[in-house]
N, C-alpha and C. Protein backbone atom coordinates (compact mmCIF):
# COMPACT_ATOMS: atom_id res chain seq x y z
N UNK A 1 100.49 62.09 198.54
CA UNK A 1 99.72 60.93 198.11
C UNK A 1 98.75 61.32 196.99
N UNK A 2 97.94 62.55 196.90
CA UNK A 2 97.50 63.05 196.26
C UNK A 2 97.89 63.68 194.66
N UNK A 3 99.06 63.49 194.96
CA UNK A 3 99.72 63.49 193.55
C UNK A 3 100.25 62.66 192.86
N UNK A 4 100.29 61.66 193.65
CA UNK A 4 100.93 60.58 192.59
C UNK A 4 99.31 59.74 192.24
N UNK A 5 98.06 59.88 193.21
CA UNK A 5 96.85 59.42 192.18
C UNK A 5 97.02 60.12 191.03
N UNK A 6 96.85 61.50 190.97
CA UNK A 6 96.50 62.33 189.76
C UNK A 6 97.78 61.23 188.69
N UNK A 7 99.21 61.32 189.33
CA UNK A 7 99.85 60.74 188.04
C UNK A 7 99.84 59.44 187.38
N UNK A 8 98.81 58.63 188.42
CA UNK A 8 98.99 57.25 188.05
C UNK A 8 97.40 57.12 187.28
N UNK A 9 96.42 58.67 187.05
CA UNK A 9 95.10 58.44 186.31
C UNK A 9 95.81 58.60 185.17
N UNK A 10 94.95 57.35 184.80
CA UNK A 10 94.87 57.38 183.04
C UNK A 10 93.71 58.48 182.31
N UNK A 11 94.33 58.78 180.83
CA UNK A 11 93.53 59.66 180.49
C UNK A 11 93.39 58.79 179.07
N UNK A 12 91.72 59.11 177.92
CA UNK A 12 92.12 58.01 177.00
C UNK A 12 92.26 59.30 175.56
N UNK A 13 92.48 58.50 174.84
CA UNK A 13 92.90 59.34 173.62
C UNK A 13 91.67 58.89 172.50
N UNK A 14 90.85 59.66 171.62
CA UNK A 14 90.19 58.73 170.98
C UNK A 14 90.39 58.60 169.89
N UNK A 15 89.82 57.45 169.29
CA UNK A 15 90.13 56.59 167.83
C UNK A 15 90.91 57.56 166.43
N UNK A 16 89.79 58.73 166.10
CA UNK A 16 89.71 59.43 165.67
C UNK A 16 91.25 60.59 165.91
N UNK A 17 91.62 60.53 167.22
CA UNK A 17 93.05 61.33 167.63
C UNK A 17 94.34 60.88 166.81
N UNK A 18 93.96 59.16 167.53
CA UNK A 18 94.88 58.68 167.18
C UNK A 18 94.97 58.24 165.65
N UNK A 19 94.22 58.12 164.95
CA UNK A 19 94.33 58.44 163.36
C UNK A 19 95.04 59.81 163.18
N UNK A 20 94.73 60.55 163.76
CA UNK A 20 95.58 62.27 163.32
C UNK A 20 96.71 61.81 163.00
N UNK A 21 97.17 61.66 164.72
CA UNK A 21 98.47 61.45 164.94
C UNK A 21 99.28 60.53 163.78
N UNK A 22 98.95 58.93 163.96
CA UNK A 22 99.50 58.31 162.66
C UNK A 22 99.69 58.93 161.51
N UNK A 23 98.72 59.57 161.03
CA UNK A 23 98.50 60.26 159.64
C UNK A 23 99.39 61.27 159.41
N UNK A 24 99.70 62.28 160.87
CA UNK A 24 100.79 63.38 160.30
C UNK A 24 101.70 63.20 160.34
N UNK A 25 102.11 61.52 161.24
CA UNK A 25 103.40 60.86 161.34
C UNK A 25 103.94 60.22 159.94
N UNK A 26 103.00 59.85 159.33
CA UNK A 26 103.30 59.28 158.04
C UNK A 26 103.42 60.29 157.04
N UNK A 27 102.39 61.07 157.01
CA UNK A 27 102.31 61.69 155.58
C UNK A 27 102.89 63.62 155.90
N UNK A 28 102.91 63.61 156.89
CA UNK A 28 103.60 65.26 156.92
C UNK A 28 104.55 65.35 157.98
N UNK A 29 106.01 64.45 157.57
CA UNK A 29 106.92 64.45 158.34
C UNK A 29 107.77 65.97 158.26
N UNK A 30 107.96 66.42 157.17
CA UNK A 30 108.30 67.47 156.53
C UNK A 30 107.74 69.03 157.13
N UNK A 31 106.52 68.89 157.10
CA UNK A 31 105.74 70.12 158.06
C UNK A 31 105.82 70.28 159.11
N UNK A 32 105.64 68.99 159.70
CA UNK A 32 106.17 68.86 161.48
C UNK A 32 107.27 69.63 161.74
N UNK A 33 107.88 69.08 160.76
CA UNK A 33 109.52 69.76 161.16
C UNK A 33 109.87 71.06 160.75
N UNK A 34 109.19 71.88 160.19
CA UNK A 34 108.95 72.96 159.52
C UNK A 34 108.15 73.97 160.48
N UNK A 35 107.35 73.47 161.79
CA UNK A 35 106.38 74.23 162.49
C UNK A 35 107.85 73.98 163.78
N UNK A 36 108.02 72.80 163.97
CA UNK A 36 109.00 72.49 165.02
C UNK A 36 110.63 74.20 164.67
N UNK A 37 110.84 73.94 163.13
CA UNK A 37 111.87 75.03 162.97
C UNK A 37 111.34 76.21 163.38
N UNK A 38 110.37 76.70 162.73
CA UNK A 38 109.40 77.84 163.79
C UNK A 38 109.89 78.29 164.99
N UNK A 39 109.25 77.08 165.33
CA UNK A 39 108.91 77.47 167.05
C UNK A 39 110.51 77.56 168.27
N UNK A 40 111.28 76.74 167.31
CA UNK A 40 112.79 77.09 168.02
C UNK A 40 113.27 78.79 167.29
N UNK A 41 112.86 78.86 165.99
CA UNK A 41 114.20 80.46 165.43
C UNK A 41 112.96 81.26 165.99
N UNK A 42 111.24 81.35 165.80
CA UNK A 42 110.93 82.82 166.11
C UNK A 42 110.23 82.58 167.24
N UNK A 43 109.90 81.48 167.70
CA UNK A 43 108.50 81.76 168.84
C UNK A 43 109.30 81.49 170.69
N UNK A 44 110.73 81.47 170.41
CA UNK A 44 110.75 81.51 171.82
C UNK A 44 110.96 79.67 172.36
N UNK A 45 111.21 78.95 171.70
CA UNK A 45 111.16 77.71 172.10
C UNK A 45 112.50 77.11 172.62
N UNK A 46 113.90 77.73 171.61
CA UNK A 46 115.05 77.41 172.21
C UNK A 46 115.47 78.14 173.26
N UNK A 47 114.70 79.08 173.99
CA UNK A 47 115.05 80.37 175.30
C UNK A 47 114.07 79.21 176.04
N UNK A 48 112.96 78.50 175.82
CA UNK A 48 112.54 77.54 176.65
C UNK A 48 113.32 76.39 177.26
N UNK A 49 113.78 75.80 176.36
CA UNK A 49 114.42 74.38 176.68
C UNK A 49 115.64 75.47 177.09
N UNK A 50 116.73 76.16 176.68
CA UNK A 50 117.84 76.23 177.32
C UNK A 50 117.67 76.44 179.08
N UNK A 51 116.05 76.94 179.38
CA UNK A 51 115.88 77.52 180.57
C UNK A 51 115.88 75.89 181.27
N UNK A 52 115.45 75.19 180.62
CA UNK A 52 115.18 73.44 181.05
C UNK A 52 115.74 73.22 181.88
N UNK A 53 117.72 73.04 180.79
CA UNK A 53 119.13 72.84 181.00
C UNK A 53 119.61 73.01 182.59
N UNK A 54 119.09 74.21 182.91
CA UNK A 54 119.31 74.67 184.20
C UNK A 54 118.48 74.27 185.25
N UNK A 55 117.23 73.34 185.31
CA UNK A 55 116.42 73.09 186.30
C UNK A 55 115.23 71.98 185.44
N UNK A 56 115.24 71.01 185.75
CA UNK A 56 114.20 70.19 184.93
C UNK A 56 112.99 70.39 186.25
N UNK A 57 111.93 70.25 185.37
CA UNK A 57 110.75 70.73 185.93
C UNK A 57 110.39 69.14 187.13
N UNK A 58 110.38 69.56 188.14
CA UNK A 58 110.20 68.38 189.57
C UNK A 58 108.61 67.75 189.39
N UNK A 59 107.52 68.75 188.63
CA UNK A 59 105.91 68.68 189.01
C UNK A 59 105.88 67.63 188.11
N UNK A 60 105.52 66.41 188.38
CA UNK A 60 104.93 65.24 187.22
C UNK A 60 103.84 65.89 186.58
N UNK A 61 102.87 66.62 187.60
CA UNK A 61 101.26 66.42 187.41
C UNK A 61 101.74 68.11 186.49
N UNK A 62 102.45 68.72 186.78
CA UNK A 62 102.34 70.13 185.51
C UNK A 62 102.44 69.45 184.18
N UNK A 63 103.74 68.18 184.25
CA UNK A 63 104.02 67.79 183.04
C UNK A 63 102.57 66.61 182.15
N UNK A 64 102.00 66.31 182.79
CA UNK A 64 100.87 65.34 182.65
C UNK A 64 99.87 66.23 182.66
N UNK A 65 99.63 67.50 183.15
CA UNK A 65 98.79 68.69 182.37
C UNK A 65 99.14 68.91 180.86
N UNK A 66 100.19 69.23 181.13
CA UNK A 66 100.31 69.57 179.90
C UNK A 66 100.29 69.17 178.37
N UNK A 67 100.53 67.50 178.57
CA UNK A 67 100.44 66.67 177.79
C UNK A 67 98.86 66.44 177.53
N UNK A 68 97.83 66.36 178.37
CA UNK A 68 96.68 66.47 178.43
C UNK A 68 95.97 67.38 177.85
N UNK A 69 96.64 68.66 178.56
CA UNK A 69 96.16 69.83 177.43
C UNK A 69 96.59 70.10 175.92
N UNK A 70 97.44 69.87 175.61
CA UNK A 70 98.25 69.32 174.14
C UNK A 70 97.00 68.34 173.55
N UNK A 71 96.83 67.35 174.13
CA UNK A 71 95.79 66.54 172.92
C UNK A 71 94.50 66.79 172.96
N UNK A 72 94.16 67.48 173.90
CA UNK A 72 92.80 67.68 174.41
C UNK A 72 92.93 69.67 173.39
N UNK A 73 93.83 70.33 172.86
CA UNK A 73 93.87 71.03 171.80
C UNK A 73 93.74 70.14 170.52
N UNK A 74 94.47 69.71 170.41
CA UNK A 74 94.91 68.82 168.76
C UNK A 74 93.85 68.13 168.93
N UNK A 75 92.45 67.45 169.59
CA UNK A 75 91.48 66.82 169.47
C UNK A 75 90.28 67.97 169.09
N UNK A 76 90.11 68.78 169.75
CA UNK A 76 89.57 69.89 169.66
C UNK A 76 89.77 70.12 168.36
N UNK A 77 91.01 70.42 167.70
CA UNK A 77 90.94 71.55 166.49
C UNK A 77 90.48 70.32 165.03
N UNK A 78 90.83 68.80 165.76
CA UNK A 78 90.14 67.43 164.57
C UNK A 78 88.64 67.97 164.75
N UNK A 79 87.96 68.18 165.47
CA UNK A 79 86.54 67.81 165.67
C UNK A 79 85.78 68.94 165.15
N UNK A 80 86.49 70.15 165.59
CA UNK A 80 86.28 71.45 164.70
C UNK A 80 86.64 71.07 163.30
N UNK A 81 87.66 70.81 162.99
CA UNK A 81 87.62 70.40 161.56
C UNK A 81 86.44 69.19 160.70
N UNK A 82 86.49 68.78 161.25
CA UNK A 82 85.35 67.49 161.05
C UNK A 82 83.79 68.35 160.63
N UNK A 83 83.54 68.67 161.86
CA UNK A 83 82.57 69.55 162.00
C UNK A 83 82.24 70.29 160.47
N UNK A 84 83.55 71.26 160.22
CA UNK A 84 83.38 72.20 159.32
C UNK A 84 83.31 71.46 158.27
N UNK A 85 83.71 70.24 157.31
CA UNK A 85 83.94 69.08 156.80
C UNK A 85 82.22 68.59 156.06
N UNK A 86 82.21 68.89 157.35
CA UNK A 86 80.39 67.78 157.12
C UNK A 86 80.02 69.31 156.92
N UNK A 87 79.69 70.00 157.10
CA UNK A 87 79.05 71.63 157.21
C UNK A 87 79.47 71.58 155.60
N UNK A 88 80.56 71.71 155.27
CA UNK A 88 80.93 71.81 153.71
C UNK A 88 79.82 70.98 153.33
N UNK A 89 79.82 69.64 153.30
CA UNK A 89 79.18 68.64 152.48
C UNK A 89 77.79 68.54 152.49
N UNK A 90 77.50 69.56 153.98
CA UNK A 90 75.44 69.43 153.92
C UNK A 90 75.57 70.58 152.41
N UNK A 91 76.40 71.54 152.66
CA UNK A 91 76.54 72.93 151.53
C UNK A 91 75.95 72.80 150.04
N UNK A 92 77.36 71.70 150.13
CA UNK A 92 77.31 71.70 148.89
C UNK A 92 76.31 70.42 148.22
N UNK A 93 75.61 69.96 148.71
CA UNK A 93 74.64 68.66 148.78
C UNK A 93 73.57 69.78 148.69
N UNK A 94 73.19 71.19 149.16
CA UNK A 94 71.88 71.62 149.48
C UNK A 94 71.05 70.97 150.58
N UNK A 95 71.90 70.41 151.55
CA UNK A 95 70.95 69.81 152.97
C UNK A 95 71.09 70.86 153.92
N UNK A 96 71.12 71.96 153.62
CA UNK A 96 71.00 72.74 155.05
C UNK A 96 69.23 72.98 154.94
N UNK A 97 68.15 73.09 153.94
CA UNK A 97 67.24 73.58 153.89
C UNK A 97 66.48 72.10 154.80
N UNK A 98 66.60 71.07 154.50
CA UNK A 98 66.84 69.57 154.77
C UNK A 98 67.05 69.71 156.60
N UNK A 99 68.09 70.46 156.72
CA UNK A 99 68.65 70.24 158.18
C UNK A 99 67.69 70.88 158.91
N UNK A 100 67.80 72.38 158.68
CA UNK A 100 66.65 73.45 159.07
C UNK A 100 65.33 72.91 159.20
N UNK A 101 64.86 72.06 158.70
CA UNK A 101 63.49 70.77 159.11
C UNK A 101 63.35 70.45 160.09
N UNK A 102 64.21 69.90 160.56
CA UNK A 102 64.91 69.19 161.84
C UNK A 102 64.59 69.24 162.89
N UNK A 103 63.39 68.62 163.69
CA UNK A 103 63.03 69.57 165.24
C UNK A 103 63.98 69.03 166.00
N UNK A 104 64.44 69.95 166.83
CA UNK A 104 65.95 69.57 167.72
C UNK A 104 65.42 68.81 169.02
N UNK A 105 63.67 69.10 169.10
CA UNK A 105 63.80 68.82 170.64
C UNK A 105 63.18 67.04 170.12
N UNK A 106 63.13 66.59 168.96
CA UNK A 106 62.78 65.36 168.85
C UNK A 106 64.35 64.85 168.50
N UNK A 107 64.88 65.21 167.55
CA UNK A 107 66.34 64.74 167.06
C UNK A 107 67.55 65.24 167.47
N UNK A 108 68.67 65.17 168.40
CA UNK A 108 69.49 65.91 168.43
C UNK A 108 70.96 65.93 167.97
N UNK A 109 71.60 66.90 168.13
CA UNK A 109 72.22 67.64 167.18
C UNK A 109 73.62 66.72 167.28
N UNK A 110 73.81 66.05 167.99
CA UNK A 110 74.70 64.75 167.80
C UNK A 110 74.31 63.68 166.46
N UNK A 111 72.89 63.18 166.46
CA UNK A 111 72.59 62.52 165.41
C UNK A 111 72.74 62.81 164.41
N UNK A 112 72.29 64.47 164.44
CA UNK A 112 72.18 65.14 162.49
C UNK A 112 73.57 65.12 162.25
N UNK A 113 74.33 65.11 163.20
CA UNK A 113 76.10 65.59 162.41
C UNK A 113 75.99 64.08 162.18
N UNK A 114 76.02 63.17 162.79
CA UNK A 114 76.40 61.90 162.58
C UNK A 114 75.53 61.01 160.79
N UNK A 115 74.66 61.62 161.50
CA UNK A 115 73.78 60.91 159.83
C UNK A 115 74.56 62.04 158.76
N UNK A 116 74.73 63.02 159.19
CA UNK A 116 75.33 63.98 157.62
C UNK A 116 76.69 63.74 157.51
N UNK A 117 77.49 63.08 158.29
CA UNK A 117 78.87 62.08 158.52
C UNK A 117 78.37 61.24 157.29
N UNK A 118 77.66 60.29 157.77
CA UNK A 118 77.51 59.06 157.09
C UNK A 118 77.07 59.36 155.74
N UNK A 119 76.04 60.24 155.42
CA UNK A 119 75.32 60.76 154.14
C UNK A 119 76.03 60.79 153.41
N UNK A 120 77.35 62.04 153.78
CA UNK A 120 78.29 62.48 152.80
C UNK A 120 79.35 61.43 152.48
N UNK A 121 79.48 60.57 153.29
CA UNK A 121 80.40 58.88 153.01
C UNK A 121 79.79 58.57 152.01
N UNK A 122 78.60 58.26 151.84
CA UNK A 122 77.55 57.20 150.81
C UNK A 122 77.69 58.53 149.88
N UNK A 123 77.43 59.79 149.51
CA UNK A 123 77.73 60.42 148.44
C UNK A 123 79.02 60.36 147.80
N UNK A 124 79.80 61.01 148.89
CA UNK A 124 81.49 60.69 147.78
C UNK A 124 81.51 59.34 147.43
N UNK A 125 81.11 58.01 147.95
CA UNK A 125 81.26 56.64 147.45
C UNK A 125 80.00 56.41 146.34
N UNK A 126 78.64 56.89 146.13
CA UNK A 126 77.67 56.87 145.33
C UNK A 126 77.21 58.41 144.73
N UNK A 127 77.74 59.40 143.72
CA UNK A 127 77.13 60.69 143.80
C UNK A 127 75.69 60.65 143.16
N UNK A 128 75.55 59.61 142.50
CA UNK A 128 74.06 59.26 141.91
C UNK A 128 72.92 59.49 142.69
N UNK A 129 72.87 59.05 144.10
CA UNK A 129 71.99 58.87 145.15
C UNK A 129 71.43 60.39 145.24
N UNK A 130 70.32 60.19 145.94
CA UNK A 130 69.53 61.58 146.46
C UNK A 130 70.57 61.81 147.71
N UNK A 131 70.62 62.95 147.63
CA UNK A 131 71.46 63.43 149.14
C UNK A 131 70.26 64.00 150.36
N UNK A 132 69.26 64.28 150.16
CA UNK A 132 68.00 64.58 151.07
C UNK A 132 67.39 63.38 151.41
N UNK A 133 67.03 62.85 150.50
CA UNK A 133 66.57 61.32 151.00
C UNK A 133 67.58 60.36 151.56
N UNK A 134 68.85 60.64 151.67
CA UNK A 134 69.71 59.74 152.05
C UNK A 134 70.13 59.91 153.52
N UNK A 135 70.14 61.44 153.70
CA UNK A 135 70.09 61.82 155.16
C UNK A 135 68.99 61.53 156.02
N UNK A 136 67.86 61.60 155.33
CA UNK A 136 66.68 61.01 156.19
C UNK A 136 66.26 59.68 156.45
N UNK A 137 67.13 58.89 155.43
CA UNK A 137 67.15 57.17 155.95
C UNK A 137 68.00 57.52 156.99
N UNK A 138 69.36 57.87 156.98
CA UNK A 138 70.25 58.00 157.99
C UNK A 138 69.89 58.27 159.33
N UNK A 139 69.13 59.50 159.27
CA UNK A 139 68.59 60.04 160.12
C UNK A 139 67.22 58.89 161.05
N UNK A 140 66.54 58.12 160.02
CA UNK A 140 65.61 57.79 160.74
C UNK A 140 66.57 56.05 161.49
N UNK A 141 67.67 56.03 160.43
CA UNK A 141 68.58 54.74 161.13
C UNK A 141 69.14 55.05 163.09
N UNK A 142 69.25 56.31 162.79
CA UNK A 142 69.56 56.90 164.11
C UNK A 142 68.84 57.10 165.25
N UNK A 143 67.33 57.44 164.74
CA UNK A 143 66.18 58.23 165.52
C UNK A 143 65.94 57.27 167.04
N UNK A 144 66.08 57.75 167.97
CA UNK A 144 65.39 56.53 168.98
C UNK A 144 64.47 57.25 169.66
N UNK A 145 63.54 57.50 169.70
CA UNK A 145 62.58 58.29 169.73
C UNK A 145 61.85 57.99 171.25
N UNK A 146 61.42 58.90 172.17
CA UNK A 146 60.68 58.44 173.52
C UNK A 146 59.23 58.66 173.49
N UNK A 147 58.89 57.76 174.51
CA UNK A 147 57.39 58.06 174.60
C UNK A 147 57.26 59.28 174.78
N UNK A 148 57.58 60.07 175.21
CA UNK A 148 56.92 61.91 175.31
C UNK A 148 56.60 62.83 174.10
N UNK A 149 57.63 62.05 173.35
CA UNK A 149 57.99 62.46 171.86
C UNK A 149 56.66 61.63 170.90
N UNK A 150 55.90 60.72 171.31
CA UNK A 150 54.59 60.32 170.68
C UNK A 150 53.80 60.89 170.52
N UNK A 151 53.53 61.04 169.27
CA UNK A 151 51.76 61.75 169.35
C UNK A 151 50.58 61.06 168.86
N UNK A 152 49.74 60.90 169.50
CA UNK A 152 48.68 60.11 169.13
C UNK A 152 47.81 60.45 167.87
């Protein structure tokens, strides 16, 4: 009984995933299939599936791991990328001196990526703009600040 809950939980995928996905479906059909040739001539993949042939795997919940762990990698390595993305763009903007300002225990470190998300949107779409002053509108668009965090 206990295993068919696990197979009947839903797991969700987010917005951002599922853009990957579309995106390498559309625009890098060619590579896919190029990592896919890979992984059958050198990494051991056609000694996998032929082992299949002979016994298909009975565990739903191994196979629903695994699928889980599959996007829950490929989400991981978007967000790391993202990450490094905006890290480029505080760089090359000169907002790390900007960031380094930053008291973490008033602002946290979810917001600053998010306002330096948005910053670097409004730069590649405006490069005219201040990029320091633009993070700190951002930043203060974000701020929700608590009473503990008041100073009189």
């Amino acid at each position: 009984m206990e295993l068919e809950q696990d197979i009947h939980t839903q797991f969700v995928l987010s917005y951002e995933l599922l853009c990957l996905l579309r995106w390498l479906t559309d625009h890098n059909e060619e590579k896919l299939k190029k990592i896919v040739k890979k992984a059958i001539n050198s990494e051991g993949l056609l000694k996998e599936i032929k082992q299949l042939d002979n016994h298909q795997p009975n565990n739903a919940e191994d196979v629903q791991h695994s699928i889980i762990d599959f996007f829950g990698m490929l989400e991981s390595i978007l967000l790391e990328t993202l990450n490094e993305q905006v890290d480029k763009h505080a760089r090359e903007q000169n907002l790390m001196p900007a960031i380094d300002q930053i008291d973490a225990a008033v602002c946290d470190d979810a917001t600053v990526r998010f306002s330096l998300e948005k910053t670097a949107s409004k730069i590649d779409n405006n490069p005219n703009i201040n990029a320091k002053e633009q993070l700190f509108k951002e930043l203060l668009k974000r701020w929700k600040p608590h009473k503990k965090n008041i100073l009189n």
